[in-house]
PDB file of N, CA and C in Angstrom:
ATOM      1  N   UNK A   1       8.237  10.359   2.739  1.00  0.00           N
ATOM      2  CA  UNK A   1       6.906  10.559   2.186  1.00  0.00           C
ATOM      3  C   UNK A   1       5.931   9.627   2.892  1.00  0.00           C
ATOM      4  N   UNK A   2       4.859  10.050   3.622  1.00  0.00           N
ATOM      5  CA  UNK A   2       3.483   9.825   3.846  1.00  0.00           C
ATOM      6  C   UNK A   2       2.719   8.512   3.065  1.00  0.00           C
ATOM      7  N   UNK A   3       2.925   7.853   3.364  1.00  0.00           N
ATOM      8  CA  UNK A   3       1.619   7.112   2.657  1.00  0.00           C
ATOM      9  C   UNK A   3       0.192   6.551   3.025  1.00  0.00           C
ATOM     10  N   UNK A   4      -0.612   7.996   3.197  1.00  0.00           N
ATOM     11  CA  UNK A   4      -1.564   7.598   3.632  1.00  0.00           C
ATOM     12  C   UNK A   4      -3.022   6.567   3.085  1.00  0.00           C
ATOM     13  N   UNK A   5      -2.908   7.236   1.999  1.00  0.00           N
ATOM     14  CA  UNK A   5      -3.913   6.152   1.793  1.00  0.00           C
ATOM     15  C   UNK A   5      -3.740   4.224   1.859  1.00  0.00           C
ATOM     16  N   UNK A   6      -2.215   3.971   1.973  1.00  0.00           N
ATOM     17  CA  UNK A   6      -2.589   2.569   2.596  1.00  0.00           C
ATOM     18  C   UNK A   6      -2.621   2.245   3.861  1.00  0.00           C
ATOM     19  N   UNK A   7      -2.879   3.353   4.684  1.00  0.00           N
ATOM     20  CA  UNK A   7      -3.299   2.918   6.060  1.00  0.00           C
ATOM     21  C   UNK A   7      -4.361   3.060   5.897  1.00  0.00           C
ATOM     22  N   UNK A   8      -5.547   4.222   5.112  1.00  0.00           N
ATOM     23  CA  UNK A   8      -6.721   4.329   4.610  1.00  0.00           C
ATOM     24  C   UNK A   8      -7.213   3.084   4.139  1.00  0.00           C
ATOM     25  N   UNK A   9      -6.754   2.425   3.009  1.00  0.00           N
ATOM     26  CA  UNK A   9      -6.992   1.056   2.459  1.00  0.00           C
ATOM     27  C   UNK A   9      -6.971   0.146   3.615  1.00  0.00           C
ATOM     28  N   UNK A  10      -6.196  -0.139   4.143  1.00  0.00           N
ATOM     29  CA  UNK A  10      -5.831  -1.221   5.555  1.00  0.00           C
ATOM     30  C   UNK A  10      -6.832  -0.993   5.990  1.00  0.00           C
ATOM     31  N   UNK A  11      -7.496   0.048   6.943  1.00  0.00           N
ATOM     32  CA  UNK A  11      -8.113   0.333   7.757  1.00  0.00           C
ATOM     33  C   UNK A  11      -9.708   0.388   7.371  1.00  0.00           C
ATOM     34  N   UNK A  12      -9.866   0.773   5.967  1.00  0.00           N
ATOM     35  CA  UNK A  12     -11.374   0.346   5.630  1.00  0.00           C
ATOM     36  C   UNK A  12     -11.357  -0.874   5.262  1.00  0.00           C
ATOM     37  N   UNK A  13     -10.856  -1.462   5.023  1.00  0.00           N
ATOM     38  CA  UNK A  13     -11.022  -3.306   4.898  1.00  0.00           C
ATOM     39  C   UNK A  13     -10.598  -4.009   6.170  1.00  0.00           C
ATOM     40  N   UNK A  14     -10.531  -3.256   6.766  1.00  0.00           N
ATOM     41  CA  UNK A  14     -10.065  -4.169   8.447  1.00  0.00           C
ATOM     42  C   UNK A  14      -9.400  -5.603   8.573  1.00  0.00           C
ATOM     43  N   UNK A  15      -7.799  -4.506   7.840  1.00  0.00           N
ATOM     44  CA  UNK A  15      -7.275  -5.483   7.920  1.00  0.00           C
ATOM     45  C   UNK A  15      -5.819  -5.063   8.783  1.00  0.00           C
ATOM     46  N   UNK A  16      -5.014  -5.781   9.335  1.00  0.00           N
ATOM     47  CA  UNK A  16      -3.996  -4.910  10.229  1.00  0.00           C
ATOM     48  C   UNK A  16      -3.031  -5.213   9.918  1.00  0.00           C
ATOM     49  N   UNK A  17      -2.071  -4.231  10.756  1.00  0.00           N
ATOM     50  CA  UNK A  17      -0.095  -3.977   9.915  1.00  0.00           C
ATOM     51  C   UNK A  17       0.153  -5.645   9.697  1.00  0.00           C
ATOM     52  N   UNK A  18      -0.204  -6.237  10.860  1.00  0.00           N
ATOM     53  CA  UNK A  18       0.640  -7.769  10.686  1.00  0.00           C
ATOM     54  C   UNK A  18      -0.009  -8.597   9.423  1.00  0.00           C
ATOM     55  N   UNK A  19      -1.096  -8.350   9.073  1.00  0.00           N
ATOM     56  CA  UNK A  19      -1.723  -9.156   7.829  1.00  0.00           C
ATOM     57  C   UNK A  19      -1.005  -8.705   6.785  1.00  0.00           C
ATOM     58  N   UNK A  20      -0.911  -7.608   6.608  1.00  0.00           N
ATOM     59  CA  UNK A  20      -0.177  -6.787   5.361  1.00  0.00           C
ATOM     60  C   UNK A  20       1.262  -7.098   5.166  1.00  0.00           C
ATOM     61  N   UNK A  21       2.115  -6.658   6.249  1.00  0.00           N
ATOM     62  CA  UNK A  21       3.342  -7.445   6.248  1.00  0.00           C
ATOM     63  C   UNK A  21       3.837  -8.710   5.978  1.00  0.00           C
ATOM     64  N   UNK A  22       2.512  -9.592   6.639  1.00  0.00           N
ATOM     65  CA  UNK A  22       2.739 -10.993   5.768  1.00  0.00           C
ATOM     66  C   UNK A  22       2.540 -11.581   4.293  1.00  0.00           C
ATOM     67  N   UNK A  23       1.635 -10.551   4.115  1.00  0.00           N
ATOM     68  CA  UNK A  23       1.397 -10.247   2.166  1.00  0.00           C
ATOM     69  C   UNK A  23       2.690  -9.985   1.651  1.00  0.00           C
ATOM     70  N   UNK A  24       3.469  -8.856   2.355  1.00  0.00           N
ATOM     71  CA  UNK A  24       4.179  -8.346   1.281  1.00  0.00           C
ATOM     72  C   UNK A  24       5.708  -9.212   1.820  1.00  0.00           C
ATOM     73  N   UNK A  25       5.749  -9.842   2.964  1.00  0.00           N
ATOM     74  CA  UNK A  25       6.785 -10.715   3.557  1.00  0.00           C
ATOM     75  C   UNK A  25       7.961  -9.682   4.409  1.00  0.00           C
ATOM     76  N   UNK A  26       7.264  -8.710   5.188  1.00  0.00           N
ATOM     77  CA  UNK A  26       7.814  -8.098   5.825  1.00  0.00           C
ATOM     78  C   UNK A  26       7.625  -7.831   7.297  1.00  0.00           C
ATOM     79  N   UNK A  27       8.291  -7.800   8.124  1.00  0.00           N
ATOM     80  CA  UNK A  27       8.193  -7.278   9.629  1.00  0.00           C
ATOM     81  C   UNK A  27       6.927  -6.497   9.686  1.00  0.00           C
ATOM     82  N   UNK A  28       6.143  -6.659  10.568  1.00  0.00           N
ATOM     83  CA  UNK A  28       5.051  -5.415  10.962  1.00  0.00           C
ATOM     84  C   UNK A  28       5.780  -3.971  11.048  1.00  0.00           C
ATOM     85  N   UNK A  29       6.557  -4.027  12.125  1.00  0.00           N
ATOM     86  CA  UNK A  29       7.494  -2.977  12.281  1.00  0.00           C
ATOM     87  C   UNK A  29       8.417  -2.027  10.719  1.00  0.00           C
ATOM     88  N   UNK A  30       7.883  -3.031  10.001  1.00  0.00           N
ATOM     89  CA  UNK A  30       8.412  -2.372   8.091  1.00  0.00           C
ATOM     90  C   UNK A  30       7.412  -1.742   7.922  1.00  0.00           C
ATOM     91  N   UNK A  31       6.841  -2.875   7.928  1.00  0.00           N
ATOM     92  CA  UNK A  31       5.381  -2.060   7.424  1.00  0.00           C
ATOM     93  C   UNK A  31       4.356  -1.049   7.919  1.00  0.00           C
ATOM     94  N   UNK A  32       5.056  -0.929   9.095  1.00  0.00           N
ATOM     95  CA  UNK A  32       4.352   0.235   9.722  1.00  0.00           C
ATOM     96  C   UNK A  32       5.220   1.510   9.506  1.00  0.00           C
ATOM     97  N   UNK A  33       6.676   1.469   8.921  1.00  0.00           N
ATOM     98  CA  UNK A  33       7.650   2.107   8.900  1.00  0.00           C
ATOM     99  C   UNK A  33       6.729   2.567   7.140  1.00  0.00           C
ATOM    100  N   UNK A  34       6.250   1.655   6.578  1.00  0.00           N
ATOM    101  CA  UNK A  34       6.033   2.299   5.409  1.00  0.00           C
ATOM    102  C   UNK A  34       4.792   3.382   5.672  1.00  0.00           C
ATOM    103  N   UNK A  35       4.074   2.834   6.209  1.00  0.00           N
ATOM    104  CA  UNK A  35       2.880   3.863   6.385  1.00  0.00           C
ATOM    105  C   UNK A  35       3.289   4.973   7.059  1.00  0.00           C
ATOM    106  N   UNK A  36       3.908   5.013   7.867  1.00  0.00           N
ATOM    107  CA  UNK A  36       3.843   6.465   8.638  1.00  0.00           C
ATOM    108  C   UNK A  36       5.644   7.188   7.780  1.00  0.00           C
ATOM    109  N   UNK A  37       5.811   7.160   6.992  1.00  0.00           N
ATOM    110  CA  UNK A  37       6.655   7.418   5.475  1.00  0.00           C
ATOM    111  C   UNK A  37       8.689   7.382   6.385  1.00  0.00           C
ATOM    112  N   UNK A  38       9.114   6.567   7.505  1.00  0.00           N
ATOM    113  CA  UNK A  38      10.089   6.478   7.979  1.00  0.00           C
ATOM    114  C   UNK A  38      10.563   6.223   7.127  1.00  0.00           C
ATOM    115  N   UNK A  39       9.955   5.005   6.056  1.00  0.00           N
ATOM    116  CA  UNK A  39      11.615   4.668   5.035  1.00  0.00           C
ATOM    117  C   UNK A  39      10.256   4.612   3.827  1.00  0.00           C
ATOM    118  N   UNK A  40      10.793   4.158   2.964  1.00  0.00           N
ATOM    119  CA  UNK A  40       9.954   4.438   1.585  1.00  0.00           C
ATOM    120  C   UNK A  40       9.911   2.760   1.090  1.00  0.00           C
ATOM    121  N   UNK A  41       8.621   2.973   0.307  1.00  0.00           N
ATOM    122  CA  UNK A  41       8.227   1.501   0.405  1.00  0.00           C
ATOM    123  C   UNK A  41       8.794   1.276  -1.281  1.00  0.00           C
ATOM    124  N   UNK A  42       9.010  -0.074  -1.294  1.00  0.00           N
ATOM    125  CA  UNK A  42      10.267  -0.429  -2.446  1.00  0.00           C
ATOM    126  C   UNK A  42       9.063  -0.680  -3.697  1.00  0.00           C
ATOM    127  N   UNK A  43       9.770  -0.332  -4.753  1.00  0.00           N
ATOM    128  CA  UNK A  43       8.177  -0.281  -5.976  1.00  0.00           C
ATOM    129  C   UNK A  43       7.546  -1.877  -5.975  1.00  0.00           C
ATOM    130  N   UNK A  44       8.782  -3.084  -5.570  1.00  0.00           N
ATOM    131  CA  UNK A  44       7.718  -4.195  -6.145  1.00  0.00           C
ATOM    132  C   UNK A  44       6.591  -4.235  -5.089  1.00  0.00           C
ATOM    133  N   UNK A  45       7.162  -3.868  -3.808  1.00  0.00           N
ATOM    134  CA  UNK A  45       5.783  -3.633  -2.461  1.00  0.00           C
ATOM    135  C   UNK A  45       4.474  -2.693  -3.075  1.00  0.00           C
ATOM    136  N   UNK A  46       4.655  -1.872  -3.808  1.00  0.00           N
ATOM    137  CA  UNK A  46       3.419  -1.152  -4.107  1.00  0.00           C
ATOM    138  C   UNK A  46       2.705  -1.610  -4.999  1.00  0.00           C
ATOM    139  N   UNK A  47       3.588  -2.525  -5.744  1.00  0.00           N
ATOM    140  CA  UNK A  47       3.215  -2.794  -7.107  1.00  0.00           C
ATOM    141  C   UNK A  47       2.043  -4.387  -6.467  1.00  0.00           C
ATOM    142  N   UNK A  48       2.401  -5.118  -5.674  1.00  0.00           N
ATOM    143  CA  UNK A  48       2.021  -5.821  -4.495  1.00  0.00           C
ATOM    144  C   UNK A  48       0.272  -5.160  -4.148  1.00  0.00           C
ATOM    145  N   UNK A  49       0.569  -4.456  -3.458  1.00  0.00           N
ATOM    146  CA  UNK A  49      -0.763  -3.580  -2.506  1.00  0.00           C
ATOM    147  C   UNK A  49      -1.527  -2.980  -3.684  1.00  0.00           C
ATOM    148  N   UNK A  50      -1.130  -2.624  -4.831  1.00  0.00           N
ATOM    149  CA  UNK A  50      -2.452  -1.967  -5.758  1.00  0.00           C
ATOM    150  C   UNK A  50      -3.254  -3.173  -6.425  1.00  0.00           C
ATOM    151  N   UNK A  51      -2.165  -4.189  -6.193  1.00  0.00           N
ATOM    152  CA  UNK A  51      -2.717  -5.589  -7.387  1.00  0.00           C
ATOM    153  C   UNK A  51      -4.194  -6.024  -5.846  1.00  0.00           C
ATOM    154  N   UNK A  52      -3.495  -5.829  -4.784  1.00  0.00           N
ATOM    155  CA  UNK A  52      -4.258  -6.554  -3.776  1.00  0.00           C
ATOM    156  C   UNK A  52      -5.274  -5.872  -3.652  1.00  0.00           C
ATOM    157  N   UNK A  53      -5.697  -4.742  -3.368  1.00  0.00           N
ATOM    158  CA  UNK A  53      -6.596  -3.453  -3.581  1.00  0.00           C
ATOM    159  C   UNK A  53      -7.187  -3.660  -4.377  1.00  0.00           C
ATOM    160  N   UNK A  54      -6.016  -3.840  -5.721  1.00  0.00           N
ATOM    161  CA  UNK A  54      -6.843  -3.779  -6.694  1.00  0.00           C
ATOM    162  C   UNK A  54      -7.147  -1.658  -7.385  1.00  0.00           C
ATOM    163  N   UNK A  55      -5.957  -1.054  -6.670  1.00  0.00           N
ATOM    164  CA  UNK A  55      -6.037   0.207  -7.633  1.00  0.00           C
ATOM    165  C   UNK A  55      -4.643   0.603  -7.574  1.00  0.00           C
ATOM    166  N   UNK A  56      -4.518   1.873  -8.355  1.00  0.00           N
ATOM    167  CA  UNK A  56      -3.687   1.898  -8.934  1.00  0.00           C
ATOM    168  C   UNK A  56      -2.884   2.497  -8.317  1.00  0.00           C
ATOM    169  N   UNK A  57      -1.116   2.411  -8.468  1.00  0.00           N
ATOM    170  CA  UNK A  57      -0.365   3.364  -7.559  1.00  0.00           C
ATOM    171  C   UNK A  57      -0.086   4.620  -7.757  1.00  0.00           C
ATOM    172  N   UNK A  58      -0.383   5.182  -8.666  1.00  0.00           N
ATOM    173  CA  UNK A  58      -0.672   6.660  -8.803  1.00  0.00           C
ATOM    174  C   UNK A  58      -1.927   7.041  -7.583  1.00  0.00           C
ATOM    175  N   UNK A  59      -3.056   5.845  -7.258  1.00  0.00           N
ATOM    176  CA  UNK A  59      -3.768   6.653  -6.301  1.00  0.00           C
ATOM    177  C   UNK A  59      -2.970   6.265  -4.569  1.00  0.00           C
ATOM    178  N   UNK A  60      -3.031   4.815  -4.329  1.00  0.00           N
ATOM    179  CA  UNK A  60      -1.686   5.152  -3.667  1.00  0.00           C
ATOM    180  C   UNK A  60      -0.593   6.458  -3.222  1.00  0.00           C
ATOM    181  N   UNK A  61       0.464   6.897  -4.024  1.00  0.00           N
ATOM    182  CA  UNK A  61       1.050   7.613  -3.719  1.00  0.00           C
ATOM    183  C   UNK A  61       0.638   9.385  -3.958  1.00  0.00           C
ATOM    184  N   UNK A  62      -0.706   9.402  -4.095  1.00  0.00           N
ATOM    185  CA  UNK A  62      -1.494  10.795  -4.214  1.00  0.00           C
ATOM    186  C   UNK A  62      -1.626  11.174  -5.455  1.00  0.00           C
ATOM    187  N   UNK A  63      -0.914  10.632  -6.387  1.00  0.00           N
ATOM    188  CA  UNK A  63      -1.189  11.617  -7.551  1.00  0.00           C
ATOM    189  C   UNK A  63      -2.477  11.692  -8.500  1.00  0.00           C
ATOM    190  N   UNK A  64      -3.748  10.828  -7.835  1.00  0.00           N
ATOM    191  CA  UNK A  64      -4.927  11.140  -8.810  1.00  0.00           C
ATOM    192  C   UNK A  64      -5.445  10.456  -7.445  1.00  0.00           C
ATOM    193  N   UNK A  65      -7.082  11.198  -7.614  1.00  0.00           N
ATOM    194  CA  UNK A  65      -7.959  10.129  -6.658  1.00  0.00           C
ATOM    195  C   UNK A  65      -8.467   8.911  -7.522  1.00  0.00           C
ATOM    196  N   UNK A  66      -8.386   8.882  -8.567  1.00  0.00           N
ATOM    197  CA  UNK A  66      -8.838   7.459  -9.065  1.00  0.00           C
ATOM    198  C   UNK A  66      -8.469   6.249  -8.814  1.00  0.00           C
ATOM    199  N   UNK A  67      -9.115   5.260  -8.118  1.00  0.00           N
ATOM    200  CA  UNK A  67      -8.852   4.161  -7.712  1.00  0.00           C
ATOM    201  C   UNK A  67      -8.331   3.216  -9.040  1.00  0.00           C
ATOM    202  N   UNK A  68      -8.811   3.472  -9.933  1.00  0.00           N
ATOM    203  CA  UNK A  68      -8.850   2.404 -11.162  1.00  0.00           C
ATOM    204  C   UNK A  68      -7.492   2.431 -11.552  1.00  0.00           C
ATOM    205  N   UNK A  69      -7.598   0.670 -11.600  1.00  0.00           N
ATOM    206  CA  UNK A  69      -5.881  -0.291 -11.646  1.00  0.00           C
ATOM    207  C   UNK A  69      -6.141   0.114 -12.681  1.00  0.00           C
ATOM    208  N   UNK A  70      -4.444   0.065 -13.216  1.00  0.00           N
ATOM    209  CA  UNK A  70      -3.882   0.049 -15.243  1.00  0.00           C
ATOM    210  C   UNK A  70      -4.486  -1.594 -14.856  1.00  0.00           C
ATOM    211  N   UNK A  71      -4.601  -1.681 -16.256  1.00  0.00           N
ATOM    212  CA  UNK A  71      -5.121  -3.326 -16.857  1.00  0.00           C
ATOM    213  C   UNK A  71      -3.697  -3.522 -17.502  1.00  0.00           C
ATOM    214  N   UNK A  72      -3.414  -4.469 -16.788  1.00  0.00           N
ATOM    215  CA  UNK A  72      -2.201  -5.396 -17.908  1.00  0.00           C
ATOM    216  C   UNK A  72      -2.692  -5.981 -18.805  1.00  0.00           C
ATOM    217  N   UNK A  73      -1.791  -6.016 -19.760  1.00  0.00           N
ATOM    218  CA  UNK A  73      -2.600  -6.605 -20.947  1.00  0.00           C
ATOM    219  C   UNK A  73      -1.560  -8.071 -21.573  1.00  0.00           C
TER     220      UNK A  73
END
C-alpha cells in the first residue's frame, strides 16, 4: 500500500526522507521504502507522523480527507 500523502506532508513542509527517518529512528532507505508502499509502515511509526503533522491517520492512510487529529484525552 501507497502512502501518499506522507510524501505529500514531507514535501509541503520541506522537509526530506533523511529528517523523517531520524524522527521516526529509521534508515532513509525505510523510510523511503514506506512512502513508495515496498513494506508497510509499523502503526507506532504512523501513530509518530500524525502526532508530528499533527492529523490524523485515517487521513494518512486515505480513508477521510480530514486532516483533524483524534484529541487524546
Amino acid at each position: 500500500m501507497q502512502f501518499k500523502r506522507i510524501r505529500d506532508l514531507r514535501e509541503d513542509r520541506d522537509y526530506t526522507q533523511v529528517q523523517l527517518a531520524e524522527y521516526l529512528h529509521v534508515k532513509q532507505s525505510t523510510y523511503s521504502d514506506y512512502e513508495s508502499g515496498k513494506i508497510n509502515i509499523p502503526i507506532e511509526a504512523l501513530i509518530r507522523l500524525a502526532e508530528f503533522y499533527e492529523v490524523s491517520i485515517d487521513y494518512i492512510v486515505g480513508v477521510t480527507d480530514s486532516k483533524e487529529p483524534y484529541k487524546r484525552k
